[in-house]
PDB file of N, CA and C in Angstrom:
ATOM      1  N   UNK A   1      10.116 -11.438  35.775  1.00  0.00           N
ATOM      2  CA  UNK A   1      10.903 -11.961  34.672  1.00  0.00           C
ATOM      3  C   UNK A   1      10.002 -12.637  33.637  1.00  0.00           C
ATOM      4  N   UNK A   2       8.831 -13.152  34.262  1.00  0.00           N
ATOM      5  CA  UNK A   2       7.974 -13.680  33.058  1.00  0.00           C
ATOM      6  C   UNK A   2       7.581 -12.989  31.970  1.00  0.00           C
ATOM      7  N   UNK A   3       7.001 -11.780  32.575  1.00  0.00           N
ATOM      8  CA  UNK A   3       6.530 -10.414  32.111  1.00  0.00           C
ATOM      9  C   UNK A   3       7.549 -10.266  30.758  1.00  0.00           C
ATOM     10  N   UNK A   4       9.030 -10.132  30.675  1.00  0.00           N
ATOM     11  CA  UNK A   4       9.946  -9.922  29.797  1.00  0.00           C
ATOM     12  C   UNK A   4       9.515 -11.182  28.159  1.00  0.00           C
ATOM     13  N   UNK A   5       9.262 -12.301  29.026  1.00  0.00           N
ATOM     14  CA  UNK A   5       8.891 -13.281  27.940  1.00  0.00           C
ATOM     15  C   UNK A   5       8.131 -13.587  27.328  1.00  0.00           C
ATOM     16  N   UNK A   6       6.809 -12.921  28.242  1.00  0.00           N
ATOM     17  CA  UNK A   6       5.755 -12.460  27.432  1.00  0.00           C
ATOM     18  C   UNK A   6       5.498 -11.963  26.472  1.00  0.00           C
ATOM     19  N   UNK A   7       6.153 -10.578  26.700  1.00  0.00           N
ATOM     20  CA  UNK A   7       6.180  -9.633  25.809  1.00  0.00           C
ATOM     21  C   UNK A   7       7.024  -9.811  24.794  1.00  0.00           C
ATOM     22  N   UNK A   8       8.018 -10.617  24.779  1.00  0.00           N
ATOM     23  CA  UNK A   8       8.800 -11.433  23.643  1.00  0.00           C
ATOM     24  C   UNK A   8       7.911 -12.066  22.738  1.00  0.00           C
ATOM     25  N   UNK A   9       7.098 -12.979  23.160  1.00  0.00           N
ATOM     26  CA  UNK A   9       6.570 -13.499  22.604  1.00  0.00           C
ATOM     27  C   UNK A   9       5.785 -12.884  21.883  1.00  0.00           C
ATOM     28  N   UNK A  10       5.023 -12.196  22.610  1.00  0.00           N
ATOM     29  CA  UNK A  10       3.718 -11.268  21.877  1.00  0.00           C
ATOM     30  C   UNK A  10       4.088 -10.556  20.617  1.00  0.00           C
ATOM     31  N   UNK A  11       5.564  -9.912  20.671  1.00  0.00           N
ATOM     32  CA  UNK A  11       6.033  -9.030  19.678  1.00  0.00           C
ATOM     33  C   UNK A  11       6.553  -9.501  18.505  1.00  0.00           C
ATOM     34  N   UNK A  12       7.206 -10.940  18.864  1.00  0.00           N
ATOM     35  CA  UNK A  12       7.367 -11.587  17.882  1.00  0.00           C
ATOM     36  C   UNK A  12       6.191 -12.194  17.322  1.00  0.00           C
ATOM     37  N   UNK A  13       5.157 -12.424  17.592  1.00  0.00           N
ATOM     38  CA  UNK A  13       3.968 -13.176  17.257  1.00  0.00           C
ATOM     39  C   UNK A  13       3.061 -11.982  16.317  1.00  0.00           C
ATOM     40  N   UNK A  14       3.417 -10.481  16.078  1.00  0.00           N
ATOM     41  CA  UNK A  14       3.166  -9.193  15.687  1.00  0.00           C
ATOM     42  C   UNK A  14       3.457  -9.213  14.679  1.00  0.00           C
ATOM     43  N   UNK A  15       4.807  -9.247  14.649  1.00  0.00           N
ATOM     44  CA  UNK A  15       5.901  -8.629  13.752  1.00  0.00           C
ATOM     45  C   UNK A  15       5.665 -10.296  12.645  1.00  0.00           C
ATOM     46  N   UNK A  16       4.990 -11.219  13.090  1.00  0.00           N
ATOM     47  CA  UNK A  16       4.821 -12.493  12.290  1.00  0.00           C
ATOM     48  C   UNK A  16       3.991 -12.056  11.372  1.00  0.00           C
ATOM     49  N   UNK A  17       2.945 -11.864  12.095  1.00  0.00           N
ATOM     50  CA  UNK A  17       1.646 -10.913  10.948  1.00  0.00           C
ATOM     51  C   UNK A  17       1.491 -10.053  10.812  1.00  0.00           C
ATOM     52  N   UNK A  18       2.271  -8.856  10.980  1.00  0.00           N
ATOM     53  CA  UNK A  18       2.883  -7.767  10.118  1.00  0.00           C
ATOM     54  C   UNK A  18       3.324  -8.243   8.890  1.00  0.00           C
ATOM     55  N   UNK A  19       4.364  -9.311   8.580  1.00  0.00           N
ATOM     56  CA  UNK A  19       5.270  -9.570   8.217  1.00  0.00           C
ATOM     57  C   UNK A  19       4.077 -10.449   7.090  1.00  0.00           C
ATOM     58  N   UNK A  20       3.672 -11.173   7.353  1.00  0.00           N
ATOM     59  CA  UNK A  20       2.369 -12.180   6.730  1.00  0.00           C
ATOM     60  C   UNK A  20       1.509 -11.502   5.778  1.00  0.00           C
ATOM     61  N   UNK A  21       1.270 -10.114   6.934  1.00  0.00           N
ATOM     62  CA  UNK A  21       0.289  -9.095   5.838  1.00  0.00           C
ATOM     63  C   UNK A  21       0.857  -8.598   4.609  1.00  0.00           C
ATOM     64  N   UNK A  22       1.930  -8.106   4.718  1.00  0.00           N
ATOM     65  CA  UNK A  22       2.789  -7.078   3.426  1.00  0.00           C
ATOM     66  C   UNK A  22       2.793  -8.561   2.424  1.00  0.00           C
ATOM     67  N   UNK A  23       3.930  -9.784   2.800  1.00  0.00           N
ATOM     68  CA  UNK A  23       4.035 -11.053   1.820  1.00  0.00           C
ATOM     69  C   UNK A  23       2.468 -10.892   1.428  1.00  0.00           C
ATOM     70  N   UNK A  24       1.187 -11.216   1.428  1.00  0.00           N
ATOM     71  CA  UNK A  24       0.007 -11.218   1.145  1.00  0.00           C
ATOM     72  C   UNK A  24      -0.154 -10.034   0.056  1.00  0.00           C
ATOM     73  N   UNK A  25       0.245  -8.806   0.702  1.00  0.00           N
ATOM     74  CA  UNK A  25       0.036  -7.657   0.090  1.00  0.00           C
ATOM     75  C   UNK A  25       0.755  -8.039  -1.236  1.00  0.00           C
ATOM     76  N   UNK A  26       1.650  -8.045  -0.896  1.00  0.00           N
ATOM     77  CA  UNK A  26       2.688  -8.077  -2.394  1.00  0.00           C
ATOM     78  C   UNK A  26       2.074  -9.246  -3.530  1.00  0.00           C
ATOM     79  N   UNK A  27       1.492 -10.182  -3.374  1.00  0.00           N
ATOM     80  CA  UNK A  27       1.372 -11.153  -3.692  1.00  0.00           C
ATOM     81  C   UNK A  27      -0.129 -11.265  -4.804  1.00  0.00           C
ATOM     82  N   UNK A  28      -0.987 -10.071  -3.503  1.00  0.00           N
ATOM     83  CA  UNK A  28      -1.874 -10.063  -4.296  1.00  0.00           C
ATOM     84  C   UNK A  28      -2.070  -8.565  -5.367  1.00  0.00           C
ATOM     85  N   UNK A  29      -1.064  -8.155  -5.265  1.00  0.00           N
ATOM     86  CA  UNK A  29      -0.727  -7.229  -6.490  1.00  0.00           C
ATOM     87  C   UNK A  29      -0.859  -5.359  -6.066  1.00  0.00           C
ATOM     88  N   UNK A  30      -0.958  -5.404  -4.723  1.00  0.00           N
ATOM     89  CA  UNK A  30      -0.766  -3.894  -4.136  1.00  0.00           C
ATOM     90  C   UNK A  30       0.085  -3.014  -4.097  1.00  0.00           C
ATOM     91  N   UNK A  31       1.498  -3.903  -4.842  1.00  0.00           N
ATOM     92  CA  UNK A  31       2.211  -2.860  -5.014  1.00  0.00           C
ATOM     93  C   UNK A  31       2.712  -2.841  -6.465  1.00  0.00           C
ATOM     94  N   UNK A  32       2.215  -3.253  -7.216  1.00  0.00           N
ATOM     95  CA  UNK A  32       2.226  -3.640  -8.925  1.00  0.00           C
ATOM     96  C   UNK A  32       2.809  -1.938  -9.446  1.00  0.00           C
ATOM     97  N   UNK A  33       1.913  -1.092  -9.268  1.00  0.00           N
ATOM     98  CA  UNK A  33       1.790   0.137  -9.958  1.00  0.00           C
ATOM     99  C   UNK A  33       1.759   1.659  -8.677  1.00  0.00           C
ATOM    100  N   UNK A  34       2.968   1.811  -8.119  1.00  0.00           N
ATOM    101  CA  UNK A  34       2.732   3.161  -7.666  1.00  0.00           C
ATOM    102  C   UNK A  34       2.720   3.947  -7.978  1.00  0.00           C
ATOM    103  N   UNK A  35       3.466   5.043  -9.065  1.00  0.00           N
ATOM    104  CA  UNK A  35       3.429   5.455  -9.951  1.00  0.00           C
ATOM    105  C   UNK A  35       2.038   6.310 -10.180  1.00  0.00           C
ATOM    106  N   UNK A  36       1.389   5.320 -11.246  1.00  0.00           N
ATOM    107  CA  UNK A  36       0.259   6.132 -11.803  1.00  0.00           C
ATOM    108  C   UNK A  36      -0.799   6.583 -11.018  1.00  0.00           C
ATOM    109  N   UNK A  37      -1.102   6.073  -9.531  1.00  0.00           N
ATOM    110  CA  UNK A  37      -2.248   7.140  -9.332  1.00  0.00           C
ATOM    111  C   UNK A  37      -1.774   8.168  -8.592  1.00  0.00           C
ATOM    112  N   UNK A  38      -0.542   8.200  -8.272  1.00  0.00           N
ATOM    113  CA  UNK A  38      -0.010   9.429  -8.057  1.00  0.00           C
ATOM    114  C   UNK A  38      -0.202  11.039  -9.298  1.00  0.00           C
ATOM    115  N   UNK A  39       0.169  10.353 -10.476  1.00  0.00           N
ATOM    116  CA  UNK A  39       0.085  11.191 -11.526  1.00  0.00           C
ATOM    117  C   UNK A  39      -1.188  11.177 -12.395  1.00  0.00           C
ATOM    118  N   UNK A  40      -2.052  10.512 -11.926  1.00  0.00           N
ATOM    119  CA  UNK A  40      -3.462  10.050 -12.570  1.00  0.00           C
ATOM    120  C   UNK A  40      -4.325  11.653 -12.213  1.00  0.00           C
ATOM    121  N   UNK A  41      -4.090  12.251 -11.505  1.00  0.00           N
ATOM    122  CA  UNK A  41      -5.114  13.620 -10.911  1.00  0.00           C
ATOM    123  C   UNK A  41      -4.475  14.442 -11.285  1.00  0.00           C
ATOM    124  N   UNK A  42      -3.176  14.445 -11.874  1.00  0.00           N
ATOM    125  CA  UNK A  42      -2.272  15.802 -12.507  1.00  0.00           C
ATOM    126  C   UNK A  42      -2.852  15.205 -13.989  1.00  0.00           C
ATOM    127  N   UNK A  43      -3.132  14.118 -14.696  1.00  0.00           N
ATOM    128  CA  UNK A  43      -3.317  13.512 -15.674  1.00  0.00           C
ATOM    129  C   UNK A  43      -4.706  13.921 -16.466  1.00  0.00           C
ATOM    130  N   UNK A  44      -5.985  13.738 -15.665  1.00  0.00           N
ATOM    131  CA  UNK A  44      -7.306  14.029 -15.688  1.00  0.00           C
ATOM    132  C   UNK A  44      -8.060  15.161 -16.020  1.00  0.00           C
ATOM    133  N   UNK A  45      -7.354  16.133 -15.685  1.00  0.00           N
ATOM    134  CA  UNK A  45      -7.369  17.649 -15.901  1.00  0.00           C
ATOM    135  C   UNK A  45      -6.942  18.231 -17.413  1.00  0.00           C
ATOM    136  N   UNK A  46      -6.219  17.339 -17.861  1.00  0.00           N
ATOM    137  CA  UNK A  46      -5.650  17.730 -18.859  1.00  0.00           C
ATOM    138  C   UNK A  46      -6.437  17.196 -20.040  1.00  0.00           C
ATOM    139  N   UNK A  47      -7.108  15.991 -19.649  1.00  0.00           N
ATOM    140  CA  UNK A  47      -7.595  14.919 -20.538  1.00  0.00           C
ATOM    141  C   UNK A  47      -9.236  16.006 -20.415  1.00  0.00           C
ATOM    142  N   UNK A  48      -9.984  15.976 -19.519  1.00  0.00           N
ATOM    143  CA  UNK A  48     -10.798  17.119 -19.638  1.00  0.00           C
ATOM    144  C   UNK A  48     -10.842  18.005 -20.308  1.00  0.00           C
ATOM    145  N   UNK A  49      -9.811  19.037 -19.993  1.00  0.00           N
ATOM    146  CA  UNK A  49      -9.780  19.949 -20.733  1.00  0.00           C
ATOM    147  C   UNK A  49      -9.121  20.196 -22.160  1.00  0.00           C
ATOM    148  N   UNK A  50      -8.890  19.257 -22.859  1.00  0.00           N
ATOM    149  CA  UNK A  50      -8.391  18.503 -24.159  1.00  0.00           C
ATOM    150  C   UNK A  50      -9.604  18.388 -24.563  1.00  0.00           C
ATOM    151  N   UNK A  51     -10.890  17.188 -24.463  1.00  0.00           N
ATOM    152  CA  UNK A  51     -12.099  17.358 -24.395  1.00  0.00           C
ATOM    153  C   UNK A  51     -13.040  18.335 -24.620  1.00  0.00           C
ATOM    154  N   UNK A  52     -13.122  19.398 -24.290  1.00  0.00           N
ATOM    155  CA  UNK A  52     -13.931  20.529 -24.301  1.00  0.00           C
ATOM    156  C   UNK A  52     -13.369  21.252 -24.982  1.00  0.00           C
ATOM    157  N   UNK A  53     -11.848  21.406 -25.903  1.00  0.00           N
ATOM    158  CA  UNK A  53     -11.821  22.099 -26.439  1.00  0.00           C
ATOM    159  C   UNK A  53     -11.765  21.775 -27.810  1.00  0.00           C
ATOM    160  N   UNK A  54     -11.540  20.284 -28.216  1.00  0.00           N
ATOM    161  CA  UNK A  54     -12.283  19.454 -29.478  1.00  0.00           C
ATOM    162  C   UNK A  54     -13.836  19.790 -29.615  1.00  0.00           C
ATOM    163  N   UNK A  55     -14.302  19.919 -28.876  1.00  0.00           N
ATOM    164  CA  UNK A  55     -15.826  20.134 -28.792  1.00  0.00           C
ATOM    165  C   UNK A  55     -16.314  21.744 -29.556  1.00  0.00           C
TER     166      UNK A  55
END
């Protein structure tokens, strides 16, 4: 039966700094902009080759 409370503990003591990490995350600005570097490599290609043909 200890075993059960252990592992209570432990998981909650996890899920604390799980929980600690993301608040941190957010805080220090990791989720500001998802968006653009998704579309930044469909973006680049274009800007390149825009480039070379001013040239």
């Amino acid at each position: 039966m200890k075993i059960i409370l252990y592992l209570i503990i432990i998981s909650i003591t996890v899920a604390v700094g799980f929980l600690a990490a993301f608040f941190w995350a957010v805080k220090s600005g990791q989720y500001d902009d998802d968006y653009t570097p998704a579309m930044r490599i469909l973006l680049e290609d274009d800007m390149i080759e825009n480039k070379s043909e001013n040239n």
